[in-house]
C-alpha atoms as a PDB file:
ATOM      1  CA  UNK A   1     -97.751 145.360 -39.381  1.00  0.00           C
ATOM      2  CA  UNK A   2    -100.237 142.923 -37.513  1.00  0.00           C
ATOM      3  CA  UNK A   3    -102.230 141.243 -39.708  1.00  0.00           C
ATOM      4  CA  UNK A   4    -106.410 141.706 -38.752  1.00  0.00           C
ATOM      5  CA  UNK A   5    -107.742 138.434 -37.327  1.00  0.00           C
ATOM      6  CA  UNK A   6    -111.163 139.571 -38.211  1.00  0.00           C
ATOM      7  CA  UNK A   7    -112.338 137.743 -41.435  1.00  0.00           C
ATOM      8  CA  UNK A   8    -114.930 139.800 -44.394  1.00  0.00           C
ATOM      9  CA  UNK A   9    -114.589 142.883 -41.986  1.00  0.00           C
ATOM     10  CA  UNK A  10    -116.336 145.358 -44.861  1.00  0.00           C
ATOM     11  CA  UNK A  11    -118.986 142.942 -46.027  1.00  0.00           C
ATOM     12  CA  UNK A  12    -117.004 142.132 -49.096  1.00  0.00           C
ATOM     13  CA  UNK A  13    -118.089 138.495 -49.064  1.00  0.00           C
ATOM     14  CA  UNK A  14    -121.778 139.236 -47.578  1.00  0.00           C
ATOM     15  CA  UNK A  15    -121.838 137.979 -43.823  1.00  0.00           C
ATOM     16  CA  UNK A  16    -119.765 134.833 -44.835  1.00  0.00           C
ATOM     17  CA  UNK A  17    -118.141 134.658 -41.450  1.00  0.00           C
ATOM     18  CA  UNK A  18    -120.501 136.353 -38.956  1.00  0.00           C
ATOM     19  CA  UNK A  19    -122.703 134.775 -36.331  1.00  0.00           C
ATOM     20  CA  UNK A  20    -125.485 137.047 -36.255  1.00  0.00           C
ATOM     21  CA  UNK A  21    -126.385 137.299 -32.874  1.00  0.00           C
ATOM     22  CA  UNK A  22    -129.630 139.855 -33.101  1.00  0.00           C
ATOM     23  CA  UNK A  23    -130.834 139.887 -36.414  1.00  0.00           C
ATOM     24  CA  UNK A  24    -133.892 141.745 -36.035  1.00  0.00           C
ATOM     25  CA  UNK A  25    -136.124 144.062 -38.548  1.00  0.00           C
ATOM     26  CA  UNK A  26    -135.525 143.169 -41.874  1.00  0.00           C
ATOM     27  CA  UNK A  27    -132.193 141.791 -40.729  1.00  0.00           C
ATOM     28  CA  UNK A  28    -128.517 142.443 -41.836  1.00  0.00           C
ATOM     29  CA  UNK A  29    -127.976 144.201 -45.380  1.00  0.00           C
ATOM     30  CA  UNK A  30    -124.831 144.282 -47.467  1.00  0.00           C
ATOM     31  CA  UNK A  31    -124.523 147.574 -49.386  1.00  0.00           C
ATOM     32  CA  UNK A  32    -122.151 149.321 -51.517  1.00  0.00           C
ATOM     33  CA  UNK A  33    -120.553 152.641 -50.939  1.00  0.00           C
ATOM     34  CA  UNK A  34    -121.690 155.709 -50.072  1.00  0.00           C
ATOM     35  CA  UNK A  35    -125.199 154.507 -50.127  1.00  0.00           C
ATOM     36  CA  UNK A  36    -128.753 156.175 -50.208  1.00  0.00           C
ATOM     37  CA  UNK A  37    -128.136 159.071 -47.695  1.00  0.00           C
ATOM     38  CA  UNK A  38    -124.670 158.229 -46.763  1.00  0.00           C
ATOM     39  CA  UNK A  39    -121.137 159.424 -47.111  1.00  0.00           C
ATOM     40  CA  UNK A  40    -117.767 158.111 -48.878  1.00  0.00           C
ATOM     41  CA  UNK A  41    -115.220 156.252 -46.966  1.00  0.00           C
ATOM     42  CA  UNK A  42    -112.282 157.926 -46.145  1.00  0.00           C
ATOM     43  CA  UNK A  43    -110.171 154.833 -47.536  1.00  0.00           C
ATOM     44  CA  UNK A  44    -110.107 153.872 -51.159  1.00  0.00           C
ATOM     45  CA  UNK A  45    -109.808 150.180 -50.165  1.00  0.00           C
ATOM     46  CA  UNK A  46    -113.075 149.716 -48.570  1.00  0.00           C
ATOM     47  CA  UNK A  47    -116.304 149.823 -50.891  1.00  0.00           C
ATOM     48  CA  UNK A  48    -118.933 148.014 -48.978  1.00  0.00           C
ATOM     49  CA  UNK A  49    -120.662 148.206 -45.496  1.00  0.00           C
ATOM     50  CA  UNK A  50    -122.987 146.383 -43.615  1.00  0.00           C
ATOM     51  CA  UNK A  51    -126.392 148.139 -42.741  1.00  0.00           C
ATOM     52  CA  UNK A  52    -128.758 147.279 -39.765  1.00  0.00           C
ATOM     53  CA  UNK A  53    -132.465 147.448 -39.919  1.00  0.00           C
ATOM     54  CA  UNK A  54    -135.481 149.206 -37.607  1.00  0.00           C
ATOM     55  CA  UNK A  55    -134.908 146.128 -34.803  1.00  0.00           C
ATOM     56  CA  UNK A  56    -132.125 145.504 -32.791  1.00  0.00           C
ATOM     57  CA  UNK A  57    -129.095 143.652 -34.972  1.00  0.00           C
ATOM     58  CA  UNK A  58    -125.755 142.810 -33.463  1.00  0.00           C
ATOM     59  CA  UNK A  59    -123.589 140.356 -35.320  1.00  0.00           C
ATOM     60  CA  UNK A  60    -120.187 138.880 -33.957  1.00  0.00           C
ATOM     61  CA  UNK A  61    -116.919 136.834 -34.686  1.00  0.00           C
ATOM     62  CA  UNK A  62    -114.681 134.582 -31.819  1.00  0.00           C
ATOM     63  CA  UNK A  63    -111.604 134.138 -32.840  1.00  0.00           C
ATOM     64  CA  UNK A  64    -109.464 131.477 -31.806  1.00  0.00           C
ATOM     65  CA  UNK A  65    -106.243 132.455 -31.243  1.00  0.00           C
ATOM     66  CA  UNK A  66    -104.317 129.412 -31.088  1.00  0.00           C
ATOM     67  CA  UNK A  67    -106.087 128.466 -34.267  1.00  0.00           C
ATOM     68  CA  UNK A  68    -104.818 131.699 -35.512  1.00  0.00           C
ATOM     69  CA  UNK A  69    -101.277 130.403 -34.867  1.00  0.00           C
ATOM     70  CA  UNK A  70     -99.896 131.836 -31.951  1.00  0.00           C
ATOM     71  CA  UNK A  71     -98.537 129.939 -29.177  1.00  0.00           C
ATOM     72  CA  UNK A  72     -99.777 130.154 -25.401  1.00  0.00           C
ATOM     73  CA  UNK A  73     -96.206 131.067 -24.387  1.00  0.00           C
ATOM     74  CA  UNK A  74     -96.688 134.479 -27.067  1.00  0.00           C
ATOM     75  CA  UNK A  75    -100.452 135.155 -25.535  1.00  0.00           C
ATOM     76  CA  UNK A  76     -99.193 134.377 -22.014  1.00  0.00           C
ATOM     77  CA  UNK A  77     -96.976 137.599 -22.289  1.00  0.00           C
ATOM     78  CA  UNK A  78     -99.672 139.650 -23.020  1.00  0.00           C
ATOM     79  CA  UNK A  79     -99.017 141.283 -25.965  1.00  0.00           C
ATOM     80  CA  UNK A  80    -101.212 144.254 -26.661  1.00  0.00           C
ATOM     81  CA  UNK A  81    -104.836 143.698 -28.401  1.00  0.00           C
ATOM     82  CA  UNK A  82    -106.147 146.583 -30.530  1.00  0.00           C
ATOM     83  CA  UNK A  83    -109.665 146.922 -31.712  1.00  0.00           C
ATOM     84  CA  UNK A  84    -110.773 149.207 -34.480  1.00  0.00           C
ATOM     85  CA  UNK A  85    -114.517 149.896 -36.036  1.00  0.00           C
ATOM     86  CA  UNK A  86    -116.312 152.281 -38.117  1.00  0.00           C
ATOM     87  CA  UNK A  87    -119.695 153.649 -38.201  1.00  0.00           C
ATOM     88  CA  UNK A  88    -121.768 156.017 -39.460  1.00  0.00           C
ATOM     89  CA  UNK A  89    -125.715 156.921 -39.767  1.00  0.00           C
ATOM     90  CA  UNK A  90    -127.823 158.026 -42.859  1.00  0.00           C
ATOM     91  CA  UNK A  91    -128.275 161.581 -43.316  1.00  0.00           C
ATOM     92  CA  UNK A  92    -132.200 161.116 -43.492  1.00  0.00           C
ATOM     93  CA  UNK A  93    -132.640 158.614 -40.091  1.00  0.00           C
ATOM     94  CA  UNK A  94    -131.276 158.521 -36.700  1.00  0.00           C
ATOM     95  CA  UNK A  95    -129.783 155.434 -35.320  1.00  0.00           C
ATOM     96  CA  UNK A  96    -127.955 154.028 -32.510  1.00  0.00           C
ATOM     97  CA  UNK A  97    -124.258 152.338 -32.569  1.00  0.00           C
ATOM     98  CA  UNK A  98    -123.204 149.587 -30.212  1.00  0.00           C
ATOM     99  CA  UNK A  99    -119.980 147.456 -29.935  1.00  0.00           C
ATOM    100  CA  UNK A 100    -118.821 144.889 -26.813  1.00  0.00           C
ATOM    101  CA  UNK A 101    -114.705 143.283 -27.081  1.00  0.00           C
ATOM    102  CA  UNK A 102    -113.844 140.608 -25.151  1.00  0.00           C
ATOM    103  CA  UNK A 103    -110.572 138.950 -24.389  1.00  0.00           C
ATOM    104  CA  UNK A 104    -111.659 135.577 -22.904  1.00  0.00           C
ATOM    105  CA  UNK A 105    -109.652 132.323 -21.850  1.00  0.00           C
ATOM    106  CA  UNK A 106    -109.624 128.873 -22.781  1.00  0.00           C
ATOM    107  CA  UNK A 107    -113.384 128.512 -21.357  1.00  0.00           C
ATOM    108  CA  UNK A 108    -114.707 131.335 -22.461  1.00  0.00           C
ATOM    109  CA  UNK A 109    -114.357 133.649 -19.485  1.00  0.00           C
ATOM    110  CA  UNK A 110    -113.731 136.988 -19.946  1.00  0.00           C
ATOM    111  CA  UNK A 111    -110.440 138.480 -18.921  1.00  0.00           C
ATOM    112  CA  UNK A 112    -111.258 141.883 -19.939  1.00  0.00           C
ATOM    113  CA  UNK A 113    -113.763 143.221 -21.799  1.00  0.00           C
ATOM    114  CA  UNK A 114    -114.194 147.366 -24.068  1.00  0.00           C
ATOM    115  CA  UNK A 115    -118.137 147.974 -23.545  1.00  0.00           C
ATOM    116  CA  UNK A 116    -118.631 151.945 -24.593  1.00  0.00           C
ATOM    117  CA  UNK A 117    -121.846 153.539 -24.357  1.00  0.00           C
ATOM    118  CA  UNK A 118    -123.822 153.063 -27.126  1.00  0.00           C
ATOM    119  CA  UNK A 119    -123.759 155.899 -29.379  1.00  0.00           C
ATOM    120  CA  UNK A 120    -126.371 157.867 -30.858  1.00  0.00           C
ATOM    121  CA  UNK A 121    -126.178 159.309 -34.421  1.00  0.00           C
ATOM    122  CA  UNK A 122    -128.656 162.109 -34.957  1.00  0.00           C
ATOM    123  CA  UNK A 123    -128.984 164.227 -38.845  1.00  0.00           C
ATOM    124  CA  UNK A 124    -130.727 167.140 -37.192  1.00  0.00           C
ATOM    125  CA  UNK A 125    -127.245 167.155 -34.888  1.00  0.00           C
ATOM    126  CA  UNK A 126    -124.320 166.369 -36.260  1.00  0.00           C
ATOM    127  CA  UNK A 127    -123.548 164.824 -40.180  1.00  0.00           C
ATOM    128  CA  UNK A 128    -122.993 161.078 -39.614  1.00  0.00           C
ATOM    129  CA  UNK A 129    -120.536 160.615 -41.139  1.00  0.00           C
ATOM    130  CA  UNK A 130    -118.086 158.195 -40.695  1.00  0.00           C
ATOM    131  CA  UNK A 131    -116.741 157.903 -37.322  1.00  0.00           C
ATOM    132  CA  UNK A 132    -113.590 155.200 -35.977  1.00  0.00           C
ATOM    133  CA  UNK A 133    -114.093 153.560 -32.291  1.00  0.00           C
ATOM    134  CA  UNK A 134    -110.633 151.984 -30.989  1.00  0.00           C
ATOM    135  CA  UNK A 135    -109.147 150.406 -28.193  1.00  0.00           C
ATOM    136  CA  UNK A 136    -105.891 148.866 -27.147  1.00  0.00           C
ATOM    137  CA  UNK A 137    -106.140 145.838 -24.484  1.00  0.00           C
ATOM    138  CA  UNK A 138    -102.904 145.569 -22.145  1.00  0.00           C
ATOM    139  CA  UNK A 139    -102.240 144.151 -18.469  1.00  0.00           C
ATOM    140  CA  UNK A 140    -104.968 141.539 -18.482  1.00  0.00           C
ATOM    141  CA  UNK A 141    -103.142 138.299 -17.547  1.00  0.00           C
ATOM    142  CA  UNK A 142    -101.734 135.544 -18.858  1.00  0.00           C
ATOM    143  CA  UNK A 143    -104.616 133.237 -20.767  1.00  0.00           C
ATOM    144  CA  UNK A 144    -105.585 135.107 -23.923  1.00  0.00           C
ATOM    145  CA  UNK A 145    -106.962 132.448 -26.298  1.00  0.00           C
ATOM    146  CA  UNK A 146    -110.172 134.253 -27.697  1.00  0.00           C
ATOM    147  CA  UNK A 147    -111.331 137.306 -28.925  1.00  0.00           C
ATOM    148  CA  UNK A 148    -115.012 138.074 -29.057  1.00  0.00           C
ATOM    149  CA  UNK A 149    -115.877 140.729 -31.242  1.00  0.00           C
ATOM    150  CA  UNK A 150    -120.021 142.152 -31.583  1.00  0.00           C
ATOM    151  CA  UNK A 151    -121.641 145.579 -33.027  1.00  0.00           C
ATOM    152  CA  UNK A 152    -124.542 146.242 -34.737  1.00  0.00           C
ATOM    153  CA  UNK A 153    -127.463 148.410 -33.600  1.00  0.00           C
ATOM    154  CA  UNK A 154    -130.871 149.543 -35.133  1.00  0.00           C
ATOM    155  CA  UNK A 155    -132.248 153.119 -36.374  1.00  0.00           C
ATOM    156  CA  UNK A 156    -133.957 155.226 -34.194  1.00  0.00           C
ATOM    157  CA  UNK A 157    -137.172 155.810 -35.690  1.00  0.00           C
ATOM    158  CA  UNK A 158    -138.158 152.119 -36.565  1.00  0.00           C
ATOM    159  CA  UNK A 159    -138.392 152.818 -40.056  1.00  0.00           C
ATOM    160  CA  UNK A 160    -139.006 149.515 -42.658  1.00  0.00           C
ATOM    161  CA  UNK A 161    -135.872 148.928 -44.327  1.00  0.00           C
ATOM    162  CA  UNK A 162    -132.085 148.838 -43.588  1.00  0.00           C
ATOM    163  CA  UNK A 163    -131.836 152.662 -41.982  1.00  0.00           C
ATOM    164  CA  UNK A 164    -129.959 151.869 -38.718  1.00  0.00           C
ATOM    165  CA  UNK A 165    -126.052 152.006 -38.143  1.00  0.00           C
ATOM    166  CA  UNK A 166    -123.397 151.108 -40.445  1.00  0.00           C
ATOM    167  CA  UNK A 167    -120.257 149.514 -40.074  1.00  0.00           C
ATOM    168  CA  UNK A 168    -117.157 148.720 -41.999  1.00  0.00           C
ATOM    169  CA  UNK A 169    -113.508 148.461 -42.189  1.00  0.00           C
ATOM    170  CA  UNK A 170    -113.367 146.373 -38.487  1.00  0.00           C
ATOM    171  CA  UNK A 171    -109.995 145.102 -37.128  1.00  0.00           C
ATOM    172  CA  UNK A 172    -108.712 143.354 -34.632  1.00  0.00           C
ATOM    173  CA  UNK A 173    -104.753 142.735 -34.117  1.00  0.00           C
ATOM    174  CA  UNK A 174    -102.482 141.198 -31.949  1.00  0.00           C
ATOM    175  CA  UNK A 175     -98.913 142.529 -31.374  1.00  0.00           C
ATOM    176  CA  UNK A 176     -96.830 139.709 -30.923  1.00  0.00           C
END
């Protein structure tokens, strides 16, 4: 199995790691699971999440492949990129989710990139509970030495405290 290139991807060593890229509100919170308002994880392994606040906060890791060990003769052949996240909202306070992958070169330009819509979590509509976002990266040339990685969002009713989106148990892996 591919090991994940992503390092503290549940918050298990606070946001050692993460360049926090929109840290707005009362920032970035580490919390334990489930949480005020919240729901269990659906995998014993992972116990802690990161929480986002009433202002926008997106927080991100570039990995650097080569770095990582692999060769440019292995990334040149394009071997398939998958991208996993979770999410979830609080059962008391809508929020919005939002995640942008990039595959970029050896400056920085992006070869291809997984953008979805942000998503909107809403208690009075569904139960927020945890959710998974993937995606698998294929055919997008030879040149692969990054991987940007961002998410984050806010909550929807600007609310003091950490009651936006949160997100655990992120991967990314390269199958080489």
């Amino acid at each position: 199995m591919a090991r994940n290139l992503l390092k503290n991807p549940s918050g298990e060593e606070q946001l050692e790691f993460w360049e926090l890229t929109e840290n707005g509100g009362n920032q970035w919170m580490v919390e334990d699971m489930p949480g005020d308002c919240g729901h269990d994880f659906c995998s014993d392994g992972v116990t802690k999440y990161f929480a986002t606040s009433f202002e926008l906060c997106l927080k991100r890791q570039v990995i650097d492949l080569m770095a990582e060990g692999y060769s440019s003769e292995q990334l040149d052949a394009q071997p398939v990129v998958n991208v996993e996240d979770w999410y979830c909202g609080r059962t008391d306070c809508g929020c919005t989710y939002q995640m942008t992958v990039s595959l970029l070169d050896e400056n920085h330009e992006v070869m291809q990139e997984f953008k979805p819509e942000p998503v909107i979590l809403d208690p009075d509509s569904d139960d927020c509970s945890w959710r998974q976002i993937s995606n698998s990266f294929s055919e997008y040339g030879p040149g692969l030495r990054h991987i940007s990685f961002e998410h984050g969002g806010q909550d929807a009713k600007f609310w003091n405290g950490w009651f936006g989106v949160r997100v655990t148990g992120s991967s990314v892996t390269v199958e080489v």
